[in-house]
Structure formats: C-alpha cells, structure tokens
N, C-alpha and C. Protein backbone atom coordinates (compact mmCIF):
# COMPACT_ATOMS: atom_id res chain seq x y z
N UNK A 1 -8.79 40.97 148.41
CA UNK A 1 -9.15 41.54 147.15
C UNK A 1 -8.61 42.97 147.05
N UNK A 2 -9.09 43.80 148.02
CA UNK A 2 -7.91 44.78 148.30
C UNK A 2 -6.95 45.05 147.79
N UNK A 3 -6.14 44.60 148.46
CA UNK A 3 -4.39 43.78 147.95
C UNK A 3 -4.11 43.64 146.84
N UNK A 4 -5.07 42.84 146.23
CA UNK A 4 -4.91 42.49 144.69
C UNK A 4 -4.93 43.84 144.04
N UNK A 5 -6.24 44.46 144.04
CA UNK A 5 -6.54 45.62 143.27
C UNK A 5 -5.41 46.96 143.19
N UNK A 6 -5.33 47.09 144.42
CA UNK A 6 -4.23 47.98 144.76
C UNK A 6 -3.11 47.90 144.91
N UNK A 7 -2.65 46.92 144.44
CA UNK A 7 -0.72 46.54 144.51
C UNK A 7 -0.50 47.47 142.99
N UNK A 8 1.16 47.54 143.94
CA UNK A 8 2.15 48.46 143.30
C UNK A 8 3.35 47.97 142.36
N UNK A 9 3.52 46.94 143.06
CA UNK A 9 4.76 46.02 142.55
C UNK A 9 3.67 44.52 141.84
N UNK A 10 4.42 44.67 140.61
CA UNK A 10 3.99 43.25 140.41
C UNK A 10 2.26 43.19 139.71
N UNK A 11 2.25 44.69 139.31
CA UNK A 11 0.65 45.22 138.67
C UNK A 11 0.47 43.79 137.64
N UNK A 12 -0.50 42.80 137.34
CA UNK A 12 -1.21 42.28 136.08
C UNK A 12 -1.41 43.44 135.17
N UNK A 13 -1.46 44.39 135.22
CA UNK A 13 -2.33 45.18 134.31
C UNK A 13 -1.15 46.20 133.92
N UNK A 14 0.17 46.46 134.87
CA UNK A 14 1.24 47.13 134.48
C UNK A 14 2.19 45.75 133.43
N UNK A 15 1.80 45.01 133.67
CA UNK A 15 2.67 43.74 132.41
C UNK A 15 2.86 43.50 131.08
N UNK A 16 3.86 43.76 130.74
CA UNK A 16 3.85 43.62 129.46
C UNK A 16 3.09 42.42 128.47
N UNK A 17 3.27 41.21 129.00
CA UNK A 17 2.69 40.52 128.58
C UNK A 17 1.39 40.25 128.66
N UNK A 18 0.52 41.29 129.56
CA UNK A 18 -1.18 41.79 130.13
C UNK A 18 -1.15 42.55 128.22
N UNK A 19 -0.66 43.58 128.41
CA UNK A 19 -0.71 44.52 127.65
C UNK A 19 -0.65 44.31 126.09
N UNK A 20 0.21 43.14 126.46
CA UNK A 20 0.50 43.05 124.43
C UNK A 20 -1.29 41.74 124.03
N UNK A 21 -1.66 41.22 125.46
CA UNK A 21 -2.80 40.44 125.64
C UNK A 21 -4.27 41.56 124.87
N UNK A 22 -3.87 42.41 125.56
CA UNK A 22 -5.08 43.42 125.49
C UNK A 22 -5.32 44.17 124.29
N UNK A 23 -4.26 44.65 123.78
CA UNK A 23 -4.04 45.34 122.15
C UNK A 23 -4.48 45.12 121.13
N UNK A 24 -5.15 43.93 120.87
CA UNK A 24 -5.93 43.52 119.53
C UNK A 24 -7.35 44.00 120.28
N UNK A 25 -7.79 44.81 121.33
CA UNK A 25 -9.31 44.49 121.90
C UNK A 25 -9.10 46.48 121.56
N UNK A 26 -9.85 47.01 120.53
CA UNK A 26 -9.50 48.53 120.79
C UNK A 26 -10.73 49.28 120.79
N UNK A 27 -11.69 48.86 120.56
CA UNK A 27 -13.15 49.03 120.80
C UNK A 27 -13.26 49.25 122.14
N UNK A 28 -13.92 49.95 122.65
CA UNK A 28 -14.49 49.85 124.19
C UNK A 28 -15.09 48.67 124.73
N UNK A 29 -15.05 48.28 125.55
CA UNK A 29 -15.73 46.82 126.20
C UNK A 29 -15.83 46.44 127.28
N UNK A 30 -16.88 45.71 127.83
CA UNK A 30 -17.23 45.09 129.24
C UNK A 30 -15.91 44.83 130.22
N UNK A 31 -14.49 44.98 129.58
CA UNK A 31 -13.78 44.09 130.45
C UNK A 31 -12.87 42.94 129.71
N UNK A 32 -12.19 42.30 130.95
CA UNK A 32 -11.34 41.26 130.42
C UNK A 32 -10.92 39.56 130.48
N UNK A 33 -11.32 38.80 129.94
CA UNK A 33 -10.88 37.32 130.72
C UNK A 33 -9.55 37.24 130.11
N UNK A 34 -8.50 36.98 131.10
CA UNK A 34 -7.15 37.19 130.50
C UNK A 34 -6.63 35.77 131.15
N UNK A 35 -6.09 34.48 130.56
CA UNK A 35 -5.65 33.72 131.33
C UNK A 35 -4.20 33.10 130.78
N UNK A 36 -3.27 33.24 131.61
CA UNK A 36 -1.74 33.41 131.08
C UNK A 36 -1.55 31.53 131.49
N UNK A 37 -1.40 30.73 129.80
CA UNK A 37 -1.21 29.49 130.23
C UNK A 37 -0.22 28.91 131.00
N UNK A 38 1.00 29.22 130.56
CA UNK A 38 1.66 28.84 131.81
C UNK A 38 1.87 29.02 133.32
N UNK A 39 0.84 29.95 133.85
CA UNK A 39 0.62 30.06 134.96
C UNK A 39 -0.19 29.19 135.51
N UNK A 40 -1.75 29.25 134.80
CA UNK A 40 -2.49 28.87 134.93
C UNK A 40 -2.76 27.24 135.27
N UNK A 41 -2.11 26.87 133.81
CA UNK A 41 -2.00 25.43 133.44
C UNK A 41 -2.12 24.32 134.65
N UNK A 42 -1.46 24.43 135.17
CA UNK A 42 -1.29 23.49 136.91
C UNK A 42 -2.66 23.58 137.84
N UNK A 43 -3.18 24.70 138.30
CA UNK A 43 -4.09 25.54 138.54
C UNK A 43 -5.54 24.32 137.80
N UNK A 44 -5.83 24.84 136.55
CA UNK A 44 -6.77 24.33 136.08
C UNK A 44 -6.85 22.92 135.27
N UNK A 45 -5.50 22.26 135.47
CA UNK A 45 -5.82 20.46 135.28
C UNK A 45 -6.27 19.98 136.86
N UNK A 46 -5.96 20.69 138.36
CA UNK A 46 -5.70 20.16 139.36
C UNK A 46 -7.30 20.45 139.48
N UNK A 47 -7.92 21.32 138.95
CA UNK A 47 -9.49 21.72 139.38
C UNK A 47 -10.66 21.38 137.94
N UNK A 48 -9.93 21.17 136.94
CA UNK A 48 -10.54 19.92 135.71
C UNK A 48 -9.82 18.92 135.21
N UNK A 49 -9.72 17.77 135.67
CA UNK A 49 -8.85 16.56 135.44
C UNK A 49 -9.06 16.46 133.91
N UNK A 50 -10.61 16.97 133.26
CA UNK A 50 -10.78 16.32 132.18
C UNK A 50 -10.22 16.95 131.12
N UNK A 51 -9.64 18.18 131.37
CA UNK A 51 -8.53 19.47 130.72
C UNK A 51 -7.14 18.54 129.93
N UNK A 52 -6.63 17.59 130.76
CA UNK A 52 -5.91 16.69 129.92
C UNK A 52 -6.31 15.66 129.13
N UNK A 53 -7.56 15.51 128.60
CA UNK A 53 -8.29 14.73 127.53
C UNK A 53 -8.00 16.06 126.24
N UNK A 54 -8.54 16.77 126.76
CA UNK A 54 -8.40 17.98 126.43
C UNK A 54 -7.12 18.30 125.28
N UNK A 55 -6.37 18.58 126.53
CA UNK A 55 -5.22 18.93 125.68
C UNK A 55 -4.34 17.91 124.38
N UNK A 56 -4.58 16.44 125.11
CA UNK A 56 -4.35 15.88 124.25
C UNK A 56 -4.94 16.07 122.84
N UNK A 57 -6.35 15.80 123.04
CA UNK A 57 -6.84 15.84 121.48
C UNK A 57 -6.47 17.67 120.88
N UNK A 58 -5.70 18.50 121.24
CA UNK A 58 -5.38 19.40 120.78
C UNK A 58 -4.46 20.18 121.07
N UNK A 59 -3.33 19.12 121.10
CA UNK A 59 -2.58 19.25 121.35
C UNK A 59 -1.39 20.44 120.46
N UNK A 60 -1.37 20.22 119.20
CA UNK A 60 -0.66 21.21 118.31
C UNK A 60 -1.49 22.79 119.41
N UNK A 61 -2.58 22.90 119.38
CA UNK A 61 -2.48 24.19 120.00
C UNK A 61 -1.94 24.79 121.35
N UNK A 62 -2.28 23.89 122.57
CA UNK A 62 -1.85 23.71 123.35
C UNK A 62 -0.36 23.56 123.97
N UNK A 63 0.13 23.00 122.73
CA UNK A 63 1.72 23.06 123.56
C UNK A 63 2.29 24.22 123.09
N UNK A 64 1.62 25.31 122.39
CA UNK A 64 2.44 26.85 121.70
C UNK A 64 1.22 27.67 122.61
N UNK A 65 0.16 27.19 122.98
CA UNK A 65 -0.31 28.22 123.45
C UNK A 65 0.23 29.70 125.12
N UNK A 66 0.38 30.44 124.76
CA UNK A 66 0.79 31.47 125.32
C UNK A 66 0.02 31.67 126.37
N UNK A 67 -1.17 32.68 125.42
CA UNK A 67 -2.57 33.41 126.51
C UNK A 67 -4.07 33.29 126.02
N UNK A 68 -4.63 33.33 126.09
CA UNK A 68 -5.90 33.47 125.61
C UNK A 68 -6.67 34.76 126.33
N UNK A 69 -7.50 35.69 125.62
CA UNK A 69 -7.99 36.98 126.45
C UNK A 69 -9.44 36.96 125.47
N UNK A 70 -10.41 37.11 126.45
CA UNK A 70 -11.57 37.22 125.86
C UNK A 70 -12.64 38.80 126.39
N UNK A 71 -13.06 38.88 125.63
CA UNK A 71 -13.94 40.57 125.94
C UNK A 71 -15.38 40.61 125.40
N UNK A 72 -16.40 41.23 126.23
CA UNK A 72 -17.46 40.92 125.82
C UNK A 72 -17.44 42.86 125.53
N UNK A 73 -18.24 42.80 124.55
CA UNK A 73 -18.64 44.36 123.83
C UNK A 73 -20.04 44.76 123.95
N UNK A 74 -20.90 43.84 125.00
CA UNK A 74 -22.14 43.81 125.48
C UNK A 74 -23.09 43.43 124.62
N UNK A 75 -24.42 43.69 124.50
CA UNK A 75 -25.31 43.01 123.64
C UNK A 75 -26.17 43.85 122.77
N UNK A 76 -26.39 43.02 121.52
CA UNK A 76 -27.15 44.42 120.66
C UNK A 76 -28.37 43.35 120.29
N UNK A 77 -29.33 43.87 120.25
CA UNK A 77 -30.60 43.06 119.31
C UNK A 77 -31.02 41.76 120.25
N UNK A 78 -30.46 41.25 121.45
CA UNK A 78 -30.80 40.32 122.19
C UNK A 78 -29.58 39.28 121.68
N UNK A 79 -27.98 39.68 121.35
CA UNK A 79 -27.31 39.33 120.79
C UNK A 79 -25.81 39.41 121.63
N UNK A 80 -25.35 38.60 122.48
CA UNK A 80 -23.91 38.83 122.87
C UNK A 80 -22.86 39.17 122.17
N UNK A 81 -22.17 40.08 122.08
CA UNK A 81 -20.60 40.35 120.76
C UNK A 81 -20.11 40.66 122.33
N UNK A 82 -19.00 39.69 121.17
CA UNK A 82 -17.39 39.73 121.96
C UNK A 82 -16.38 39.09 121.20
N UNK A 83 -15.18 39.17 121.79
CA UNK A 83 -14.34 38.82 120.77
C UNK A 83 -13.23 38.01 121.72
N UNK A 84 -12.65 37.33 120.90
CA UNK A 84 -11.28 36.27 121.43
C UNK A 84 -9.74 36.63 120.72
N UNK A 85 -8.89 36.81 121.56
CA UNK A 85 -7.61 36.98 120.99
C UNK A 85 -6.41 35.54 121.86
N UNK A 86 -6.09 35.15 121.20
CA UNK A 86 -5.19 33.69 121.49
C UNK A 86 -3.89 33.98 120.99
N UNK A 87 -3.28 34.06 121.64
CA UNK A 87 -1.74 34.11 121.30
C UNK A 87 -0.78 32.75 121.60
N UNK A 88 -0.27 32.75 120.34
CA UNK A 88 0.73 31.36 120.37
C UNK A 88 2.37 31.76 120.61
N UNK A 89 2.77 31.08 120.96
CA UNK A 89 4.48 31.26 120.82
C UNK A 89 4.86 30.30 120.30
C-alpha cells in the first residue's frame, strides 16, 4: 500500500485521464470511486460472472463506456449527497 501511495512514475492521480475523471466534481468532497473500464473490465467479470448479463442488457452504454467516478459530499439532514460523473467515448 505504501508503494501504491507513494509512487512517482505512473501516479493514478498525476493522469490525465484521472484528472479529466475528476473535473466535473468541484465542490469539496469525501473522496473518490474512480474506475477506468477498460482496465477494470476483465478484473470485475472474472470476480462477478453476473456483470455479463449485465452488460448485455445495456449494452449501448457499456460498449462506449470510458470511466465512471463517483463522490460522496457527506450527509446533511440524515441524507447521503453525492454525485456520479460517467464518461463515454
């Protein structure tokens, strides 16, 4: 974890494509779920088989989908806000 946090080469967070992820979020906030699909993709059918039911039935989104980045802005009134930014190509 270390390693991760503190690398030099190869920063997630120095990436352009992190960065253009993050830019619609300009409010202050909890943080980031950032998951880059074509990385990912392999990753999470091999650890949810049912992800390709999935994709099929939604599919128009899925085959342009890019990234998805989600942010929570913490809670007001006993109320979670957060927000979702999805990027297609």
């Amino acid at each position: 974890m270390e390693a991760a946090l503190n690398a030099v080469e190869n920063s997630l967070a120095d990436s352009d494509r992190f960065q253009q992820a993050i830019a619609p979020f300009t409010q202050q906030n909890n943080g980031y779920l950032y998951l880059d699909w074509s990385q990912s993709r392999p990753i999470l059918e091999r650890q949810l088989p049912v992800l390709k039911v999935i994709e099929l039935t939604g599919k128009p989104l899925f085959s342009h989908l890019q990234s998805l980045t989600a942010s929570s802005y913490g809670s007001q009134s006993g109320i979670q806000r957060g927000a979702i930014f999805v990027k297609l190509n």
